[in-house]
Every structure is written in C-alpha cells, then in structure tokens.
C-alpha atoms as a PDB file:
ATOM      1  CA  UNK A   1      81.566  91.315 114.623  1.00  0.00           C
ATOM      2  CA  UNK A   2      84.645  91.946 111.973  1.00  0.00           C
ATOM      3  CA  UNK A   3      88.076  91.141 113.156  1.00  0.00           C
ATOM      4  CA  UNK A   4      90.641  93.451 112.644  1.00  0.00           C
ATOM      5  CA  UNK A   5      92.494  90.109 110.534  1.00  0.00           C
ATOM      6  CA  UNK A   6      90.271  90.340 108.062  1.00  0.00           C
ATOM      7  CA  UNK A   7      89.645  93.813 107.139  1.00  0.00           C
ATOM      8  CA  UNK A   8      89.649  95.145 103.987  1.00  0.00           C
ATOM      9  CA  UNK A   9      90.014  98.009 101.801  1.00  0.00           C
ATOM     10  CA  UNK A  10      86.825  98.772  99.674  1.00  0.00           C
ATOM     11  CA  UNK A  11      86.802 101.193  96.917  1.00  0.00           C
ATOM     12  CA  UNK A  12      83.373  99.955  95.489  1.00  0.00           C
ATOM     13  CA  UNK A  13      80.222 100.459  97.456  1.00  0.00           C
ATOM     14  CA  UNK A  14      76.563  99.442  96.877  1.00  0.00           C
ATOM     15  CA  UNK A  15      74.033 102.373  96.690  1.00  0.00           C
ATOM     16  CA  UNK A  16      72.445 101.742 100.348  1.00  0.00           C
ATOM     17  CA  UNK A  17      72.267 104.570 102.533  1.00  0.00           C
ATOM     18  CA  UNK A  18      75.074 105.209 105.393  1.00  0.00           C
ATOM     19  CA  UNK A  19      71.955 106.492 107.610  1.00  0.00           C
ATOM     20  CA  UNK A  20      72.454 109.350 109.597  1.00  0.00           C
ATOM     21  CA  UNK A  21      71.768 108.210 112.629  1.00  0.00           C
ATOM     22  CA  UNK A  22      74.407 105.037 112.660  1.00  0.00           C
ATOM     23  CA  UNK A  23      77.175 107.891 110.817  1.00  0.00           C
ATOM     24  CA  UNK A  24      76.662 110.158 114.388  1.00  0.00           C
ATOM     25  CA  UNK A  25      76.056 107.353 116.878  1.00  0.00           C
ATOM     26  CA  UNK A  26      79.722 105.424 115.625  1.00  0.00           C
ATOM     27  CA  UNK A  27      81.466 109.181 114.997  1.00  0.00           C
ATOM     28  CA  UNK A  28      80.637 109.631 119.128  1.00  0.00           C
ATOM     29  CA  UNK A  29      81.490 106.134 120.050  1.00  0.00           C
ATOM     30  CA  UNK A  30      84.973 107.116 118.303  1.00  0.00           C
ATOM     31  CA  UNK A  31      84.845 110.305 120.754  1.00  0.00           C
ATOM     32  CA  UNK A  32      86.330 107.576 123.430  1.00  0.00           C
ATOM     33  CA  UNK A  33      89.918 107.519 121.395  1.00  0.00           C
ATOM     34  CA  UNK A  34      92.609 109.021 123.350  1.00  0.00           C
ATOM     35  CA  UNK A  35      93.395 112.500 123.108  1.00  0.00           C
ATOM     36  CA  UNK A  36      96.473 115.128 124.585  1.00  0.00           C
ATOM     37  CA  UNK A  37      95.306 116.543 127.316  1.00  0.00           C
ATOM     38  CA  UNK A  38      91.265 115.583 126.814  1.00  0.00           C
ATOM     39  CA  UNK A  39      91.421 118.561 124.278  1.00  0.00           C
ATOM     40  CA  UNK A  40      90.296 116.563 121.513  1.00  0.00           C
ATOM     41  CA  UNK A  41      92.166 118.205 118.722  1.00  0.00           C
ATOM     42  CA  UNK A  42      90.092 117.369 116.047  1.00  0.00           C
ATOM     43  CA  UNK A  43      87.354 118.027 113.805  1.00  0.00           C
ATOM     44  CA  UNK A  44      85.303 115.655 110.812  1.00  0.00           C
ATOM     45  CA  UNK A  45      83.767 117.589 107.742  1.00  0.00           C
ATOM     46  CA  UNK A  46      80.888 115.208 106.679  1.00  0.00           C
ATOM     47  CA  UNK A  47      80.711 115.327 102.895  1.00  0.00           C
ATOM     48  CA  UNK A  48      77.444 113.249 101.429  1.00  0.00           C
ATOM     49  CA  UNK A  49      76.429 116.127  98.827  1.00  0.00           C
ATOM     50  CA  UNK A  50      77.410 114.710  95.074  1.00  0.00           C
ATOM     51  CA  UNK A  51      78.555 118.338  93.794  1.00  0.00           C
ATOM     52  CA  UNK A  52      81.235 118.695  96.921  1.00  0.00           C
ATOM     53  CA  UNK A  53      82.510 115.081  96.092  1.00  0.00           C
ATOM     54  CA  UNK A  54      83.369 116.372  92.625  1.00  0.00           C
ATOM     55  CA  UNK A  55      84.882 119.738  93.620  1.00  0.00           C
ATOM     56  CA  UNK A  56      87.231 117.047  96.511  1.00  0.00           C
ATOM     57  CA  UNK A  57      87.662 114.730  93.853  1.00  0.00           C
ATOM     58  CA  UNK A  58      90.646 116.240  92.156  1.00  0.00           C
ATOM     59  CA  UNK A  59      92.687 116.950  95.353  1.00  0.00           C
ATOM     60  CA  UNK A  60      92.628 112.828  96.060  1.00  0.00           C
ATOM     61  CA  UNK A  61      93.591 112.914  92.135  1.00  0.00           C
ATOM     62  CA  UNK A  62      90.311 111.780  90.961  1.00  0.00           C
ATOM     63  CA  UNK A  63      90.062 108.074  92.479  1.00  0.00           C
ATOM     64  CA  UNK A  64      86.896 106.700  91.361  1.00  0.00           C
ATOM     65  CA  UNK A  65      85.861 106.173  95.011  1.00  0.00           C
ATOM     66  CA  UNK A  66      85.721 109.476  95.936  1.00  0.00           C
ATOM     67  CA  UNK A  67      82.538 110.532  93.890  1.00  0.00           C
ATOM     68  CA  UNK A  68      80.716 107.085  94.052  1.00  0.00           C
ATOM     69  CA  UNK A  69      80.949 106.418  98.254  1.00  0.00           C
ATOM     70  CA  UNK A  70      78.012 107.847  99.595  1.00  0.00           C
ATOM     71  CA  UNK A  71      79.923 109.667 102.425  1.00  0.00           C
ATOM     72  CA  UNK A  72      83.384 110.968 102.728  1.00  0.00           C
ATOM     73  CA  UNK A  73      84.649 111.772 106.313  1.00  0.00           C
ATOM     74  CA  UNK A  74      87.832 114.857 106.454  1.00  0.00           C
ATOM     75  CA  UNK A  75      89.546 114.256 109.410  1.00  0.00           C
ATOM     76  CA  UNK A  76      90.963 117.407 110.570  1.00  0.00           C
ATOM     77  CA  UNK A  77      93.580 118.792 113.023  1.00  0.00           C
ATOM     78  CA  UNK A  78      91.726 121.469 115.113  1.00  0.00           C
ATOM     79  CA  UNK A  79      93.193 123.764 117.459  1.00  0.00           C
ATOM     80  CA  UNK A  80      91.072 126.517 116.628  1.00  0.00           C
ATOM     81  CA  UNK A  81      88.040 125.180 118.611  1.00  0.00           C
ATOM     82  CA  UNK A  82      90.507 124.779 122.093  1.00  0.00           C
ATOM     83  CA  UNK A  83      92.206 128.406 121.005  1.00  0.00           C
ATOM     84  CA  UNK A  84      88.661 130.164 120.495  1.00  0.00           C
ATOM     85  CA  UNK A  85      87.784 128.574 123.979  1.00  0.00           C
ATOM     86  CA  UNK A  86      90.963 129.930 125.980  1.00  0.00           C
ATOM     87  CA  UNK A  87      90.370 133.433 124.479  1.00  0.00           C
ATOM     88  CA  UNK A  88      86.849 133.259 125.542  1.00  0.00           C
ATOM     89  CA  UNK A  89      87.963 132.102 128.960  1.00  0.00           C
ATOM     90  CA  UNK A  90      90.397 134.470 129.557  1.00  0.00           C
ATOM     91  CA  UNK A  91      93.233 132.645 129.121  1.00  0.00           C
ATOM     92  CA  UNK A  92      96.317 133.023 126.664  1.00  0.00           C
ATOM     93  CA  UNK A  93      96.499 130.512 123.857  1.00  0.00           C
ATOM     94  CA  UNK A  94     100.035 129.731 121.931  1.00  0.00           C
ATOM     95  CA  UNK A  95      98.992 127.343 119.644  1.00  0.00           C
ATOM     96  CA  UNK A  96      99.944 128.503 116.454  1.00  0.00           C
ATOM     97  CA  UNK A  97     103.389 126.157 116.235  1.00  0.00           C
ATOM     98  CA  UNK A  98     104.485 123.257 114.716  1.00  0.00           C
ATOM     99  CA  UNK A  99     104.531 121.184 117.736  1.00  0.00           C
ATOM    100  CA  UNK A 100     100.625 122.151 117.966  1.00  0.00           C
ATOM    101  CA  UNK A 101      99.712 120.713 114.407  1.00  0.00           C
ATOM    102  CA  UNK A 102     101.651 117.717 115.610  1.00  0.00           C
ATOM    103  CA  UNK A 103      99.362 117.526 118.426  1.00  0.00           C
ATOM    104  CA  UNK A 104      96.351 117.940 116.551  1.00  0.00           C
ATOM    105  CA  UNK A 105      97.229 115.488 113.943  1.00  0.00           C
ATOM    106  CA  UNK A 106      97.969 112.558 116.270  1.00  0.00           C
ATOM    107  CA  UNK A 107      94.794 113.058 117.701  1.00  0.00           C
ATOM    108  CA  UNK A 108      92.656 113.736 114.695  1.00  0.00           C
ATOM    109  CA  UNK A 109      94.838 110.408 112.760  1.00  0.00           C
ATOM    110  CA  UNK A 110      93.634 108.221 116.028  1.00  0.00           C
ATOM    111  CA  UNK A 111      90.134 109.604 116.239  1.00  0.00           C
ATOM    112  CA  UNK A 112      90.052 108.266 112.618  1.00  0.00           C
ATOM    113  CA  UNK A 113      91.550 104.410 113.301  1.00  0.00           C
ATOM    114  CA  UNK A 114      89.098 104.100 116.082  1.00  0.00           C
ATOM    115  CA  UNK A 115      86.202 105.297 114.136  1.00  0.00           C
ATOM    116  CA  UNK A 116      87.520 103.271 110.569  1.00  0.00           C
ATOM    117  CA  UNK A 117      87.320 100.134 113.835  1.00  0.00           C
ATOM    118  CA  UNK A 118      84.059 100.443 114.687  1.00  0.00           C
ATOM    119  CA  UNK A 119      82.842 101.320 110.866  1.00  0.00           C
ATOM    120  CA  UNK A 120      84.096  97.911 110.013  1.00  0.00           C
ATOM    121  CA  UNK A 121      82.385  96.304 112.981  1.00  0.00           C
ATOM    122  CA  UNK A 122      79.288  97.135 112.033  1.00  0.00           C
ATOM    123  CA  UNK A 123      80.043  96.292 108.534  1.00  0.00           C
ATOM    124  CA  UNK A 124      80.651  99.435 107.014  1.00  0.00           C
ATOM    125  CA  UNK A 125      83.734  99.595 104.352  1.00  0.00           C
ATOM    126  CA  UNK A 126      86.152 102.129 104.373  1.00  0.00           C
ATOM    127  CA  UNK A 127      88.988 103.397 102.214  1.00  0.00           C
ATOM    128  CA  UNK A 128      91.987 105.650 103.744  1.00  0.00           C
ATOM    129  CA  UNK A 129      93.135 108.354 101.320  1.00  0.00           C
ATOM    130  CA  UNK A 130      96.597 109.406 101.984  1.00  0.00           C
ATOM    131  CA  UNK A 131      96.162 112.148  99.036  1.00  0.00           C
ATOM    132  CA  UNK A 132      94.683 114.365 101.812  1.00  0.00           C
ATOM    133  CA  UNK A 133      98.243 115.655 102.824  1.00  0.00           C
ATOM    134  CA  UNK A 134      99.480 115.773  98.918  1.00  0.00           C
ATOM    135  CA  UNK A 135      97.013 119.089  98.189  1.00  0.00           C
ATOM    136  CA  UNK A 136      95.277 120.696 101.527  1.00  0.00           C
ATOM    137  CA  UNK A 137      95.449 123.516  99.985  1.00  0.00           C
ATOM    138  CA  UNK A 138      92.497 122.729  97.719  1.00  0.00           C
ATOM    139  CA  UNK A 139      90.806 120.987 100.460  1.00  0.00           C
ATOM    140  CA  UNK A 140      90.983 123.799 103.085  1.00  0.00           C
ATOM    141  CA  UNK A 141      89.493 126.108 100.192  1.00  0.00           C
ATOM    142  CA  UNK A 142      86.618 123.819  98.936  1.00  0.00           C
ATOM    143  CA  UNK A 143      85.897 122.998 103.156  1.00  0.00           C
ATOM    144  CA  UNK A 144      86.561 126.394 103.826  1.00  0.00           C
ATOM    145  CA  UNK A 145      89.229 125.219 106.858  1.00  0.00           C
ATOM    146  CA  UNK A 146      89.911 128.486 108.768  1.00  0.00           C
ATOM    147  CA  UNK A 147      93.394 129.003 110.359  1.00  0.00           C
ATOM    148  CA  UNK A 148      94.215 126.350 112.784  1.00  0.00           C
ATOM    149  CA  UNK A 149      92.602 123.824 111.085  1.00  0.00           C
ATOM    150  CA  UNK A 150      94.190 121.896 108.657  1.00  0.00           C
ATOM    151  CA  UNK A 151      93.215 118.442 106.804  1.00  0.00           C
ATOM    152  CA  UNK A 152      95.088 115.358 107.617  1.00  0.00           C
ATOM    153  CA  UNK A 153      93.000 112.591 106.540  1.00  0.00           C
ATOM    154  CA  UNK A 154      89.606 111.372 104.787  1.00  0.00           C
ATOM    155  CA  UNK A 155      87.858 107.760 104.107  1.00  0.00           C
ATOM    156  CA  UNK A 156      85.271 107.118 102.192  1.00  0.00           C
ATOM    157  CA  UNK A 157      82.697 104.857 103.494  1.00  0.00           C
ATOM    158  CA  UNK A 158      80.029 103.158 102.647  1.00  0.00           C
ATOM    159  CA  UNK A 159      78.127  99.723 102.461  1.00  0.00           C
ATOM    160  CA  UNK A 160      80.680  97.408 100.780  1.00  0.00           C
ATOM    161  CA  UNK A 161      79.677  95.708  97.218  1.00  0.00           C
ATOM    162  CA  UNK A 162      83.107  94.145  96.494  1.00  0.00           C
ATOM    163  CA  UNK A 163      85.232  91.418  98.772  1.00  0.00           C
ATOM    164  CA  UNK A 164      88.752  92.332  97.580  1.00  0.00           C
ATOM    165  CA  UNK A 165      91.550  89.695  98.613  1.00  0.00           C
ATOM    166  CA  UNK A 166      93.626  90.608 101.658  1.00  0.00           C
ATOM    167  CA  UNK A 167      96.506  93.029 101.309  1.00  0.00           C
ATOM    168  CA  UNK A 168     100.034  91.197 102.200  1.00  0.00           C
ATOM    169  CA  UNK A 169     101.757  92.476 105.431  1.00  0.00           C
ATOM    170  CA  UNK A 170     105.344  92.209 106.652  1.00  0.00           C
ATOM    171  CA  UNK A 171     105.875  89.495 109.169  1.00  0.00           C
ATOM    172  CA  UNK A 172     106.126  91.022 112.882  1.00  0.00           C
ATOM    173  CA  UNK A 173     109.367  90.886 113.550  1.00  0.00           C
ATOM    174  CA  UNK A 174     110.429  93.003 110.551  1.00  0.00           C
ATOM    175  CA  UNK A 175     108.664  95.980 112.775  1.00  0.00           C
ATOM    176  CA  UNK A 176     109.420  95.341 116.391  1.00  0.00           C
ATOM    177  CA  UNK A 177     112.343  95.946 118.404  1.00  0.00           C
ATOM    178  CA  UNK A 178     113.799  94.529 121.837  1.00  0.00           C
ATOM    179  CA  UNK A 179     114.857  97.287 124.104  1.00  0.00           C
ATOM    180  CA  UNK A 180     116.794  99.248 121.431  1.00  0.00           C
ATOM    181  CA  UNK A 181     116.499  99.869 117.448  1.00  0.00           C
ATOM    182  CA  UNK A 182     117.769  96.724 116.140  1.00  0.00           C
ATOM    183  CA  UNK A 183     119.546  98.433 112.807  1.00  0.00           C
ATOM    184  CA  UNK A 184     118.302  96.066 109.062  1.00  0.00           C
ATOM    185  CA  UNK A 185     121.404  94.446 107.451  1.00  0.00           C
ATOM    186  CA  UNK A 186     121.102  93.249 103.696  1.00  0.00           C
ATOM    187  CA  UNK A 187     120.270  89.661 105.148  1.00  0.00           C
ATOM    188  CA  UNK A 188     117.318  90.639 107.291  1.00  0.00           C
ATOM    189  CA  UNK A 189     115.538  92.912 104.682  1.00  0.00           C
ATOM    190  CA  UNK A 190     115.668  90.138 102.056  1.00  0.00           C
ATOM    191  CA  UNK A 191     113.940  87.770 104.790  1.00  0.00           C
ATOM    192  CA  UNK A 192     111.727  90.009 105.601  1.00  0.00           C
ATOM    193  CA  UNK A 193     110.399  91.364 101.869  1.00  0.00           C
ATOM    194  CA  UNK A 194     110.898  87.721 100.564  1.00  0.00           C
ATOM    195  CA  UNK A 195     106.869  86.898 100.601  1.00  0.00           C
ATOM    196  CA  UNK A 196     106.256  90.438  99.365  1.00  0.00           C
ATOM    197  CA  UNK A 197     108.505  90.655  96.339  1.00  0.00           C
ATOM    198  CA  UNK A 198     107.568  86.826  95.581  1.00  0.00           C
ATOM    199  CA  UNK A 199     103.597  87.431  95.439  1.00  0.00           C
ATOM    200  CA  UNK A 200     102.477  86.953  91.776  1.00  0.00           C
ATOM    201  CA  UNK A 201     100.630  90.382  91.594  1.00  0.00           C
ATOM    202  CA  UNK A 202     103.675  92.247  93.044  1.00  0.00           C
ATOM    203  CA  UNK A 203     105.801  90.306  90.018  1.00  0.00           C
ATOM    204  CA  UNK A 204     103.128  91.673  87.859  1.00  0.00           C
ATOM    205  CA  UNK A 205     103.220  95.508  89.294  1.00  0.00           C
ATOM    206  CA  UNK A 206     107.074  95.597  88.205  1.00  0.00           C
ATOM    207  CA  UNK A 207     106.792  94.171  84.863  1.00  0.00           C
ATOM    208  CA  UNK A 208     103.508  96.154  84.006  1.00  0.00           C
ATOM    209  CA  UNK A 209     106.108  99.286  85.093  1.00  0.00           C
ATOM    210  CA  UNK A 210     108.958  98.081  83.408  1.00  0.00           C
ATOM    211  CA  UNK A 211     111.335  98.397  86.524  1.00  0.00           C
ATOM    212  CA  UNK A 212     113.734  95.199  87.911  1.00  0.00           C
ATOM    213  CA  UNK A 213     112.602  95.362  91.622  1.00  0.00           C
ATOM    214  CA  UNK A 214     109.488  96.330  93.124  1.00  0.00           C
ATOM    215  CA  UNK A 215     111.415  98.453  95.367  1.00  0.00           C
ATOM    216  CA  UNK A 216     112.129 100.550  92.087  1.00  0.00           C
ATOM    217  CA  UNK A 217     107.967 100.614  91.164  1.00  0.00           C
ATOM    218  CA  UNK A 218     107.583 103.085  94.596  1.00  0.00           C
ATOM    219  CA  UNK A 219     110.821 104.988  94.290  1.00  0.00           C
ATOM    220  CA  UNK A 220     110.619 105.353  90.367  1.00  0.00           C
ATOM    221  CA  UNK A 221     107.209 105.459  90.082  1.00  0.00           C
ATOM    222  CA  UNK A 222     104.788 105.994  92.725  1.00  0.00           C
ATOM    223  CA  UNK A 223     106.748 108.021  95.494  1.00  0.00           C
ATOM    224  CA  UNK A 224     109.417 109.816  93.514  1.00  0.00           C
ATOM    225  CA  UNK A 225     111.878 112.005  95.121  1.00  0.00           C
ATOM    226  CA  UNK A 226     110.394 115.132  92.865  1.00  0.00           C
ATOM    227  CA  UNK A 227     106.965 115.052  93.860  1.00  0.00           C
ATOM    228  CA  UNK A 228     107.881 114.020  97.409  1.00  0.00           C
ATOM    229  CA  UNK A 229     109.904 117.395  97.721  1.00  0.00           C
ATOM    230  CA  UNK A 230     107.187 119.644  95.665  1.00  0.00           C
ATOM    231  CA  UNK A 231     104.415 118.531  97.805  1.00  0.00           C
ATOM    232  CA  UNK A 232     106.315 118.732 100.771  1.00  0.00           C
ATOM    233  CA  UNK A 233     106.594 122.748  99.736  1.00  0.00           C
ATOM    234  CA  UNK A 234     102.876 122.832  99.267  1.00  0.00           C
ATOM    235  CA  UNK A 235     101.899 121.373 102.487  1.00  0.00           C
ATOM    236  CA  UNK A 236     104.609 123.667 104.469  1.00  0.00           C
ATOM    237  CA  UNK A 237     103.109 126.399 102.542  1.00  0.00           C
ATOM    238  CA  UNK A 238      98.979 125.302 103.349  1.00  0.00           C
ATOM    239  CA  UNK A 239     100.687 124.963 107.100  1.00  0.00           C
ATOM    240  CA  UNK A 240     102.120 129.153 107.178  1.00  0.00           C
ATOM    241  CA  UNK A 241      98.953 130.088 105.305  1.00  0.00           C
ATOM    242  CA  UNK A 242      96.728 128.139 108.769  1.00  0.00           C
ATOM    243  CA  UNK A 243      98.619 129.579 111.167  1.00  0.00           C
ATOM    244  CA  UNK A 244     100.965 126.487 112.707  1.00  0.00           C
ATOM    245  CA  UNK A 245     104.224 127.825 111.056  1.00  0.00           C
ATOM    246  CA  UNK A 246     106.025 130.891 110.681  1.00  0.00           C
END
C-alpha cells in the first residue's frame, strides 16, 4: 500500500490500460467521502476518448499530460442532480446561489482527494490540474455542463512510467495554529521558507526567470495580479452563465 509520505505527482504515464472495472470500483469506494447533507454534490465526466483530450487540452493550456494520460477525471460541482430531484418530488429547490456552488465545490474537491487516495494506493498516478478554474467556460462547452454544474477540478491518471523526486513542503508549524490565528512576523516567514528558498532547483527557478527572490518568480511570473483579476472575471462570468450567481 502507498503512503500518503511518499506520493507523487506524475505527468508521464506508461501506455497500460486504467481498466474499467478498477476506474468504477475506486470512483464508488470514493462515494464514502463526506458530503453536506448526504447530497453528494458532485459529478465526474470520464474522458478516455483521444479527440476530447485534445479539444480539453487547451483549457489546462496544453500540458503535455493532458493528451498522453489515458484517462482524465472532471470533477464537477452538481446541484442540478439534487435540484432536478426536489422538483420531481414536489419540493421547492433554491439552489441557484453562491453559497450553493460553495457547497458543491467542497464536496466535489473532497470526493476528488479521497479518490486521488485510493488511486495512489493501488498504484495508480495522478496529476491535479488547477487550470480547471482558469477557463470553465471552455470546459462546460466541450463537456456540455448544463446550468448548475460547473467544473472545479480534473486529474489525469494513469499507470505511472516516471518516479519524480518529492515536492518540498513547509514544516508544520508554518500552517497550524493554537486556539487563535497566530499572525507571521518577518522572523517567522524567513524560518519557515528558509529550506524552500535554499533548495538548489528553487535557486535555479529564479535565475532561469531572472527575478531576485523566488517569491518574485509566482508574483511576477506565474500568478500575476493581471491574469489573477481577468480570470477571476471569466470564472464569475462561467458562474452567472450556470445559474449560481446573479
């Protein structure tokens, strides 16, 4: 069995089958996740056909992984299925808020973790793509998402043919808190993003960018402020156009 210690993230896969039967018996073990209510607010698109990989491929802005996994999983907030049920049951559904989506995501973003768990466990790789959020509207088009429904996060998986090194991590008290937010001062943050900043590839990421700090590589570089704010508009926009905002 995997532990959780030593996962990895694997963006090169061998060509062996993810076989159906393992892909549905691990996607219902995953059904045991906990969900508001018992409403399980989610819903997975299944994508193994090579011609749908290419039409997702530019929304996750073309990573290599995307077309050469043989499966990608879209993790989707659902309250469509739990609205369609209530009308048919004679009750009076008010799901199409903000606070709903919110709902939906949490569960659909733990349904994921727990199945991305037991993926690993039986060997399976997996990569997250946080691109998902960056263009749903191309996503709900190409998946055909009707209102309600609305795309939160994908993996790809397959059978792994690469052992990439472990990803560094912040030590545990850098995230944890007695009682109350314990505020960062200058002094902690140093401590804390010491070993980070220090690792010889992370020296390398901000001299292959030209920046001073590697703090400058995300905020320059890879997160800006500008895209940030212009796919924030898109994804408000995919949100009005699916129903959860006004």
């Amino acid at each position: 069995m995997a532990s959780i210690n030593n996962r990895r993230t694997i963006r090169k896969y061998s060509t062996k089958a993810v076989e159906q039967n393992l892909l549905h018996r691990l996607l219902e073990e995953a059904e045991r996740t906990p969900t508001m209510g018992n409403l399980q607010l989610y819903s997975v698109i299944i994508t193994r056909d090579d011609e749908m990989k290419r039409r997702l491929a530019p929304a996750h802005f073309n990573q290599p992984m995307v077309t050469q996994a043989p499966v990608m999983l879209t993790f989707c907030a659902d309250f469509r299925r739990t609205t369609l049920w209530a009308e048919n049951r004679k009750a009076n559904p008010g799901y199409d808020n903000f606070l709903s989506f919110i709902n939906a995501s949490t569960d659909a973003l733990l349904y994921c973790q727990t199945f991305c768990n037991l993926a690993e466990e039986e060997g399976l790789g997996t990569c997250f793509l946080g691109t998902t959020i960056y263009m749903p509207k191309m996503i709900i088009d190409i998946l055909q998402l009707p209102k309600l429904v609305f795309p939160v996060a994908t993996i790809t998986l397959g059978w792994p043919d690469e052992t990439p090194a472990l990803s560094d991590r912040l030590p545990l008290e850098s995230i944890i808190h007695q009682e109350i937010y314990e505020d960062y001062t200058s002094a902690r943050i140093d401590s804390f993003y010491k070993a980070k900043e220090e690792l010889e590839e992370n020296r390398h990421f901000v001299e292959l960018n030209n920046k001073e700090t590697l703090a400058q590589v995300f905020t320059d570089c890879r997160y800006t402020k500008k895209d940030n704010e212009k796919m924030s508009e898109t994804m408000l926009q995919a949100l009005r156009d699916q129903g959860f905002l006004d």
